[in-house]
Protein backbone atom coordinates (compact mmCIF):
# COMPACT_ATOMS: atom_id res chain seq x y z
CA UNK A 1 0.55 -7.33 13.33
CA UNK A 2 3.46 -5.64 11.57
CA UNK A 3 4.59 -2.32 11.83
CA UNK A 4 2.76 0.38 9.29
CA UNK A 5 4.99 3.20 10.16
CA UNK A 6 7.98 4.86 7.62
CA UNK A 7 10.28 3.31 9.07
CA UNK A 8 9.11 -0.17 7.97
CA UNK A 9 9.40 1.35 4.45
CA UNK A 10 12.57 2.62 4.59
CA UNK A 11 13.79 4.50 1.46
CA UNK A 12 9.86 4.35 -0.24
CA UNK A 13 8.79 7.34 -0.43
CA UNK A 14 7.64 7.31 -4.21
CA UNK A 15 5.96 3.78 -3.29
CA UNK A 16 4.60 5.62 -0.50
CA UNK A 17 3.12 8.11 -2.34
CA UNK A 18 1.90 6.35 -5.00
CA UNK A 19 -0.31 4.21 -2.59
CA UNK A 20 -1.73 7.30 -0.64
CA UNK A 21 -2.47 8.69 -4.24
CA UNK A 22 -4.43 5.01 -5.01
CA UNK A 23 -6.23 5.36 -1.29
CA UNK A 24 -7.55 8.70 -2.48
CA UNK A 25 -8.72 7.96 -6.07
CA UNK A 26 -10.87 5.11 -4.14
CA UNK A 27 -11.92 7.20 -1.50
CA UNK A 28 -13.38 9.79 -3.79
CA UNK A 29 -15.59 6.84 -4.96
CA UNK A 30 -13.16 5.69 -8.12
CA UNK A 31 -12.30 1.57 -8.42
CA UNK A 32 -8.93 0.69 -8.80
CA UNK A 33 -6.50 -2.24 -9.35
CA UNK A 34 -3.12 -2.79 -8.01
CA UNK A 35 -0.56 -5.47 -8.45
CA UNK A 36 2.70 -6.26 -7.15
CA UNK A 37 5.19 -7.98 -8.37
CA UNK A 38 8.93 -8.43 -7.99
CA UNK A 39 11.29 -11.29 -6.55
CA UNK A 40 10.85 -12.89 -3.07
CA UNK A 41 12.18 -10.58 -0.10
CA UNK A 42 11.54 -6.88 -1.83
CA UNK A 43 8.99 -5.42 0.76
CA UNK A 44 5.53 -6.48 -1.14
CA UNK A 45 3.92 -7.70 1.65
CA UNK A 46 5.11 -4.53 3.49
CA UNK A 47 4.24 -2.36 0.81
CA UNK A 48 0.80 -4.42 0.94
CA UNK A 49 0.18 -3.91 4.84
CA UNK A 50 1.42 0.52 4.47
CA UNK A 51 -1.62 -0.22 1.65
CA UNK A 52 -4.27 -1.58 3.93
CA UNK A 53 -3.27 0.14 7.19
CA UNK A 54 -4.49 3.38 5.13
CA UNK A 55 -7.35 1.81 3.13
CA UNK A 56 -9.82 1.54 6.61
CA UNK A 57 -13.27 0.74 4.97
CA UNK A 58 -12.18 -0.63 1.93
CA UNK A 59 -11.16 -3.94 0.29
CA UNK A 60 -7.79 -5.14 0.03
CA UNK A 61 -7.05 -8.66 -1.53
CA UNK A 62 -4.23 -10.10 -1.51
């Protein structure tokens, strides 16, 4: 599995935050939709695995 740490998101921080934000709107029981998009090679899938590394319990699709 890939690293979930910081340092695999490098320079992220708003990303970052805006995930944990997403992780606690659904934890406190509200749905939500996300959706990345961008060109090939811009950390998605890493921004995707921070995502689901902090999402324990519920559903990511991807």
């Amino acid at each position: 599995m890939r690293g979930n740490g910081p340092e695999r998101l490098r320079g992220r921080r708003r990303e970052r935050a805006a995930l944990e934000e997403l992780v606690a709107e659904v934890a406190a029981g509200r749905s939500a939709v996300l959706v990345l998009r961008g060109d090939a090679g811009i950390g998605k899938s890493a921004l995707l695995d921070h995502l689901a590394a902090r999402a324990a319990g519920h559903r990511v699709a991807r």
